[in-house]
C-alpha atoms as a PDB file:
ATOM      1  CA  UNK A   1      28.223 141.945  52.713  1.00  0.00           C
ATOM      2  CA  UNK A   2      24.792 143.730  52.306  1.00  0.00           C
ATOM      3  CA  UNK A   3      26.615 146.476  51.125  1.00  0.00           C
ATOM      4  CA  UNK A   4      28.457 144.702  48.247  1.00  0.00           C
ATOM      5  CA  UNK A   5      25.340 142.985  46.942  1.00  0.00           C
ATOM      6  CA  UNK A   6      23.212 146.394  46.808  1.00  0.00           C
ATOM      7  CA  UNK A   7      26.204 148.121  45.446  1.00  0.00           C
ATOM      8  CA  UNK A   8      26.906 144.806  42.896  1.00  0.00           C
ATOM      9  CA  UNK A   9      23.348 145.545  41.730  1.00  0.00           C
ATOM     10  CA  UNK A  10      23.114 149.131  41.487  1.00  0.00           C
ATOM     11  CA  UNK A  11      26.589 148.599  39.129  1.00  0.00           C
ATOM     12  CA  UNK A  12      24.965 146.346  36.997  1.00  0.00           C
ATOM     13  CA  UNK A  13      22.277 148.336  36.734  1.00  0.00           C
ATOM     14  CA  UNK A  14      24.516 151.257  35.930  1.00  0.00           C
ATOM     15  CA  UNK A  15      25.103 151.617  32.369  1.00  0.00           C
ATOM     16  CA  UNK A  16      22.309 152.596  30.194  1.00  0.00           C
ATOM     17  CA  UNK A  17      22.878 149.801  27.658  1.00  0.00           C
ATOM     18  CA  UNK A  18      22.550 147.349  30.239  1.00  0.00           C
ATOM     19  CA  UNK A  19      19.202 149.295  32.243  1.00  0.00           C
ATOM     20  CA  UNK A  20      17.185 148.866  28.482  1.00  0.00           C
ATOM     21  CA  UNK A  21      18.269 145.211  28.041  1.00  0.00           C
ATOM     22  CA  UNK A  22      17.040 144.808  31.738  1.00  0.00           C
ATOM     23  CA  UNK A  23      13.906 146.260  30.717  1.00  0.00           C
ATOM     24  CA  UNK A  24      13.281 144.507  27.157  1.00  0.00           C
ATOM     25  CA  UNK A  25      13.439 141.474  29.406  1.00  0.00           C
ATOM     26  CA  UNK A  26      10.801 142.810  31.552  1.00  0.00           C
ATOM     27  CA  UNK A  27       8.082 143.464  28.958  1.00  0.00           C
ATOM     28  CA  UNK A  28       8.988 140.473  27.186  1.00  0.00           C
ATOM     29  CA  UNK A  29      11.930 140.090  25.279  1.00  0.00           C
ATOM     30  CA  UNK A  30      13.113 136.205  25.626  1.00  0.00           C
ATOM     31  CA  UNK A  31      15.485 136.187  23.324  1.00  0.00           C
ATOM     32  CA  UNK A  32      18.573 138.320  22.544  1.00  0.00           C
ATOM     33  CA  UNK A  33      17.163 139.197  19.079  1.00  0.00           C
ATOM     34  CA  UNK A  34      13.839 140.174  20.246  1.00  0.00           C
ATOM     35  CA  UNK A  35      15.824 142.471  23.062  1.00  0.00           C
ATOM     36  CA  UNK A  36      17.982 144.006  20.452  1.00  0.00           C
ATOM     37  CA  UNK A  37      14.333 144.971  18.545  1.00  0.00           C
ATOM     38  CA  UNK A  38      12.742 146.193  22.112  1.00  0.00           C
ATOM     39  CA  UNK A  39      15.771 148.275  23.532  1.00  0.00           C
ATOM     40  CA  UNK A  40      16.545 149.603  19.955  1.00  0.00           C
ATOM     41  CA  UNK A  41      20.588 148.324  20.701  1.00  0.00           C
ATOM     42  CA  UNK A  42      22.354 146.626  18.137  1.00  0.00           C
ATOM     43  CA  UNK A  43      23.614 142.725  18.776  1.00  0.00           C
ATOM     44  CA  UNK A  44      26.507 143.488  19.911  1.00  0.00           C
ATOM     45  CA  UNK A  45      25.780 145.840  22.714  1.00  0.00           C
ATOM     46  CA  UNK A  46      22.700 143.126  23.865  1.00  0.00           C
ATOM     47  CA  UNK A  47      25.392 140.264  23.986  1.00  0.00           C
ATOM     48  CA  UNK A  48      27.922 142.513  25.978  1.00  0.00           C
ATOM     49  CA  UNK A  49      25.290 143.514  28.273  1.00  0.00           C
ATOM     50  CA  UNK A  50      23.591 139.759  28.823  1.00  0.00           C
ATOM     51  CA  UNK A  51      27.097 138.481  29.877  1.00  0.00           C
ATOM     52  CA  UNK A  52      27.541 140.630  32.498  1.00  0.00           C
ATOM     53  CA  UNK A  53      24.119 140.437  33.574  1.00  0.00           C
ATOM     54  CA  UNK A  54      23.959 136.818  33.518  1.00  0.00           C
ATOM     55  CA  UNK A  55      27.308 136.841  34.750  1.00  0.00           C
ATOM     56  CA  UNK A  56      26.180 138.851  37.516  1.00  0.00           C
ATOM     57  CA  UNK A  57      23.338 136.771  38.410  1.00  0.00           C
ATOM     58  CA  UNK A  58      20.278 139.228  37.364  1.00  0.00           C
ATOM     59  CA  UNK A  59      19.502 137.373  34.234  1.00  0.00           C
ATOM     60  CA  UNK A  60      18.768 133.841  33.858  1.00  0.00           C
ATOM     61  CA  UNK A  61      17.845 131.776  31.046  1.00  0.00           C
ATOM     62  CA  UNK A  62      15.950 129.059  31.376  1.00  0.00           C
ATOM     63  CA  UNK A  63      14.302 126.781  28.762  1.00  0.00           C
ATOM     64  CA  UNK A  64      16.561 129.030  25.945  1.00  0.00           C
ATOM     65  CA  UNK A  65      14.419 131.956  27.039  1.00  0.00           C
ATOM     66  CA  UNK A  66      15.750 135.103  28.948  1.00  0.00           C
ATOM     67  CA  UNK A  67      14.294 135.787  32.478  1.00  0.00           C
ATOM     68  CA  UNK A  68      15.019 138.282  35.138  1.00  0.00           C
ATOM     69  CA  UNK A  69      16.353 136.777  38.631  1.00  0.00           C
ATOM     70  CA  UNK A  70      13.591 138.947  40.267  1.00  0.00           C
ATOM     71  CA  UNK A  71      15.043 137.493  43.661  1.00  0.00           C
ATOM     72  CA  UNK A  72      18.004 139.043  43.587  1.00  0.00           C
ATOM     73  CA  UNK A  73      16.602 142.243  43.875  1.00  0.00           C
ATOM     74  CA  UNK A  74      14.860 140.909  46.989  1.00  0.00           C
ATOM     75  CA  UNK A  75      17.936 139.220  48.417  1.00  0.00           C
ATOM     76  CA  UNK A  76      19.342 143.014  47.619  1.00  0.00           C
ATOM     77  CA  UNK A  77      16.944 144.700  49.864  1.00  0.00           C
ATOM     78  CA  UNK A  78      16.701 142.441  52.843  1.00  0.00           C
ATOM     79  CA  UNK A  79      20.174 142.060  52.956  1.00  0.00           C
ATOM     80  CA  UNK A  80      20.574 146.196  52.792  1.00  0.00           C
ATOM     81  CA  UNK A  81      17.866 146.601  55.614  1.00  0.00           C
ATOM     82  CA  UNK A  82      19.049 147.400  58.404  1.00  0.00           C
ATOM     83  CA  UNK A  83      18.344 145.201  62.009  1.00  0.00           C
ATOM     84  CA  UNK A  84      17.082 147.474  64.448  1.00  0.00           C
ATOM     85  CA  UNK A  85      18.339 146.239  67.853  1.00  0.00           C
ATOM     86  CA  UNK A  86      15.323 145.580  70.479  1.00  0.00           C
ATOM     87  CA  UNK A  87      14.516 148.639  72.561  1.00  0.00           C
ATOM     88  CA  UNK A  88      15.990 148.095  76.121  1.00  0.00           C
ATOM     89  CA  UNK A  89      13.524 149.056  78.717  1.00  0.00           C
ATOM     90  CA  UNK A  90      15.704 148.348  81.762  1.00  0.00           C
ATOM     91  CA  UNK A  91      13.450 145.385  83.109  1.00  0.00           C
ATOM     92  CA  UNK A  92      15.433 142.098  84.003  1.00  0.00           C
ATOM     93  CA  UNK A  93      11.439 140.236  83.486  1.00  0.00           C
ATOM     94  CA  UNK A  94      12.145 138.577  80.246  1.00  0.00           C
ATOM     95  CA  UNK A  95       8.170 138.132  79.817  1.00  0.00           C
ATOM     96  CA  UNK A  96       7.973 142.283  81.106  1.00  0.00           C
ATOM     97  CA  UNK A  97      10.323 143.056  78.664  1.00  0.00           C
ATOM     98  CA  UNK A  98       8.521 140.991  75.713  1.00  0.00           C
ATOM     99  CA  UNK A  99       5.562 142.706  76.544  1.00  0.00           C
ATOM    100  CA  UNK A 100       7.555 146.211  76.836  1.00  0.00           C
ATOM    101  CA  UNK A 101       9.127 145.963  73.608  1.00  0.00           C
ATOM    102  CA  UNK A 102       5.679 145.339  71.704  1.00  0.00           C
ATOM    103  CA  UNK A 103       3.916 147.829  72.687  1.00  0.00           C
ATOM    104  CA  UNK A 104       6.539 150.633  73.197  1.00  0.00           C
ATOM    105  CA  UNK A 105       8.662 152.630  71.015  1.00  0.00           C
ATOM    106  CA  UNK A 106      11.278 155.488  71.165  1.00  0.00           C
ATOM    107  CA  UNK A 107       9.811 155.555  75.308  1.00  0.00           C
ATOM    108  CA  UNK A 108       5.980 156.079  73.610  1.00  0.00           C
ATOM    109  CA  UNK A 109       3.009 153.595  74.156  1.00  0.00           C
ATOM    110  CA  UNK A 110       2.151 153.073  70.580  1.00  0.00           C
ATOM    111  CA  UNK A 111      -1.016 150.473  70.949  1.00  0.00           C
ATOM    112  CA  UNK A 112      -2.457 150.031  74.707  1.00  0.00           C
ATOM    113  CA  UNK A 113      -2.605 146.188  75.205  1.00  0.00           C
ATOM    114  CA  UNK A 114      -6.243 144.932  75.661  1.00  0.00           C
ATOM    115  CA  UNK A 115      -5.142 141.958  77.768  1.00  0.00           C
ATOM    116  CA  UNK A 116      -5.146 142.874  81.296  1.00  0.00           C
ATOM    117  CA  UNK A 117      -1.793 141.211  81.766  1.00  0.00           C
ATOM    118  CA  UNK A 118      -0.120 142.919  79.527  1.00  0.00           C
ATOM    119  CA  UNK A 119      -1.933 146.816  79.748  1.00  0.00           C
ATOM    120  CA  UNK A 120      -0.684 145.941  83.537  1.00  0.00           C
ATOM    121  CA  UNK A 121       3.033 145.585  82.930  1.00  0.00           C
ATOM    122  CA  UNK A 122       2.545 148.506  80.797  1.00  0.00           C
ATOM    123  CA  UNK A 123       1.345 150.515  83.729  1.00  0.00           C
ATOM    124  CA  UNK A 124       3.748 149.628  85.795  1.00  0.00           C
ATOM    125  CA  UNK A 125       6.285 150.368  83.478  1.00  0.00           C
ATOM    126  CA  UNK A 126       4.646 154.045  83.176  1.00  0.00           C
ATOM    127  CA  UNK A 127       4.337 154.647  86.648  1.00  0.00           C
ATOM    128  CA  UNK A 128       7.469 154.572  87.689  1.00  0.00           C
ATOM    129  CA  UNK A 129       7.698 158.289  86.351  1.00  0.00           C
ATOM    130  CA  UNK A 130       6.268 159.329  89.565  1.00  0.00           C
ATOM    131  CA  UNK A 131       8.203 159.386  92.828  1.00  0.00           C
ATOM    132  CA  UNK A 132       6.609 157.533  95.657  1.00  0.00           C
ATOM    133  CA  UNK A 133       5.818 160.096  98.067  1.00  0.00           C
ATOM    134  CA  UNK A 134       5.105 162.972  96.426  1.00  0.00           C
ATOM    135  CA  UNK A 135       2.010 164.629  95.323  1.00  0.00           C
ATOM    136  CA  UNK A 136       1.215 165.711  91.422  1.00  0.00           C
ATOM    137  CA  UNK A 137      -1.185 168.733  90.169  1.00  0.00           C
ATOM    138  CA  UNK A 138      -3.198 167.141  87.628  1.00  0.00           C
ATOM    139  CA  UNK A 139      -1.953 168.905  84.716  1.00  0.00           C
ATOM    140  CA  UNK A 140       2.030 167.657  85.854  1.00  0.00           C
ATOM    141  CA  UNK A 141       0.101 164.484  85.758  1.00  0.00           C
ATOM    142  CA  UNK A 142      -1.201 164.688  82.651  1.00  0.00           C
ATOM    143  CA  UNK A 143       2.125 166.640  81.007  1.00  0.00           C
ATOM    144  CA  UNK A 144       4.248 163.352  82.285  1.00  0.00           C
ATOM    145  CA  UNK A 145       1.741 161.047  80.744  1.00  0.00           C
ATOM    146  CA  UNK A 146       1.346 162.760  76.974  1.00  0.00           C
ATOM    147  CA  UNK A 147       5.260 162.017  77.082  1.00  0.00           C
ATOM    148  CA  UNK A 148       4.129 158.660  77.016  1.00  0.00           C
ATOM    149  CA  UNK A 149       0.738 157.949  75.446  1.00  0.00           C
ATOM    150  CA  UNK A 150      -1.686 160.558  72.878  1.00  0.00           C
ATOM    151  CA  UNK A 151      -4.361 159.761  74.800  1.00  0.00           C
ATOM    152  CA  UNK A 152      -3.265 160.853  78.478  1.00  0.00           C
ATOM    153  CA  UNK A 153      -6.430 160.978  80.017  1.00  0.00           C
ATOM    154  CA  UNK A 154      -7.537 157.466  79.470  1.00  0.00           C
ATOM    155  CA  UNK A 155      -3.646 156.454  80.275  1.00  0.00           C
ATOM    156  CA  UNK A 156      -4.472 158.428  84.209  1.00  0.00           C
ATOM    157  CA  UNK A 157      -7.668 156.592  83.994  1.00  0.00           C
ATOM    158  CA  UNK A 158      -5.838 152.989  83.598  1.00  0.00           C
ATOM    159  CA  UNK A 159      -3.393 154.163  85.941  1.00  0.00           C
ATOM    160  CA  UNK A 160      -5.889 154.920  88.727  1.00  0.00           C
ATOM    161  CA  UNK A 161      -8.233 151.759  87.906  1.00  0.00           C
ATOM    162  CA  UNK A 162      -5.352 149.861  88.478  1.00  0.00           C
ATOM    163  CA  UNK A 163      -4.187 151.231  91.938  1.00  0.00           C
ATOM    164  CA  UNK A 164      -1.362 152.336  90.823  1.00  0.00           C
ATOM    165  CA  UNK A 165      -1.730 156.194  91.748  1.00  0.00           C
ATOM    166  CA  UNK A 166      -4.156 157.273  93.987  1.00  0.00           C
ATOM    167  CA  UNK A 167      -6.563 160.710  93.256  1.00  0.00           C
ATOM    168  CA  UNK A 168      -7.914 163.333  96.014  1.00  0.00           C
ATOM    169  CA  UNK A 169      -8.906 166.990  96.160  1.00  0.00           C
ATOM    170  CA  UNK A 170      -7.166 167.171  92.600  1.00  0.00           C
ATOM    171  CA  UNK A 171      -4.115 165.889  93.237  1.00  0.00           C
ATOM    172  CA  UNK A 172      -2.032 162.270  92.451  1.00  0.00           C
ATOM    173  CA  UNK A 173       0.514 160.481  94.037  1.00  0.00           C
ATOM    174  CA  UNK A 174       1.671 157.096  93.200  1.00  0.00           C
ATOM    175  CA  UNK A 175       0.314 153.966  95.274  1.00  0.00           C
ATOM    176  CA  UNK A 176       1.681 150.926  93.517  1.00  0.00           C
ATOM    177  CA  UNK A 177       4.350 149.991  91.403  1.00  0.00           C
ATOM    178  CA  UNK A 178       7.779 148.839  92.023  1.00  0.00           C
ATOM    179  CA  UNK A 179       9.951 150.976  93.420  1.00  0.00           C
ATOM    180  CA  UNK A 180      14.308 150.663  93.695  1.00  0.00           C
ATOM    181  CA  UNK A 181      15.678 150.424  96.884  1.00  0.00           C
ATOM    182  CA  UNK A 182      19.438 151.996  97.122  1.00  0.00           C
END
């Protein structure tokens, strides 16, 4: 359906004739006369093209003047962009995954939330690139953690603030979080 109404457009559109009528109407041109004088078309090309363009809904008139359905080319874009399906961030939280899908994209933090709530699910969300158990160099730390955020440092920072991985003689290992059983 989008389809068909971009493509209706575009053929309307299509023929020269038609594209300078389209524009005569646009600088000013109410009437078929004074389009004829502004497109530099003869009558009978400005009345073929006005049928089909009022037939196709892109010209209007109103009040005995000639107007451009500007709307149509809006209906024409919305309907031709496309709906981009909600990340899924594999989090069965409804309110987690409201939170998730704000402030992540394409598995990257774009904005870190200011409200502690939120930067927490965040976190949590994060840390589960870690393994429980297991102890991290700080540059693996940091090389997991530019996957997810430009400014990695600040992201370990949060991370550690938040108890969610612990720090000692240069190394990390995760401390909170939830982790899958199974």
């Amino acid at each position: 359906m989008a389809e068909q109404r971009a493509a209706a457009l575009v053929g309307l559109l299509a023929e020269p004739e038609r594209l300078r009528v389209v524009a005569a109407i646009v600088l000013g041109a109410e009437t078929p006369t004074a389009v004829a004088e502004v497109a530099g078309l003869d009558a009978r090309d400005v009345v073929r093209s006005l049928q089909r363009l009022t037939s196709g809904g892109l010209v209007r008139v109103t009040n005995g003047r000639l107007r451009i359905d500007t709307n149509v080319f809006k209906d024409a874009a919305r309907a031709a962009t496309p709906v981009e399906e909600p990340e899924d961030h594999g989090v069965a939280d409804p309110g987690a995954a409201a939170v998730l899908r704000t402030f992540l994209r394409n598995g990257r933090i774009v904005s870190m939330p200011a409200a502690m709530g939120k930067r927490r699910t965040v976190l949590e969300h994060v840390v589960l690139s870690f393994e429980p158990g297991v102890r991290y160099a700080e540059r693996e730390v940091d090389a997991v953690l530019r996957a997810w955020y430009d400014d990695h440092a600040a992201l370990r920072r949060y991370l550690v603030d938040e108890g969610l991985l612990g720090r000692g003689d240069g190394e990390y290992w995760r401390t909170g979080g939830t982790v899958e059983i199974g």
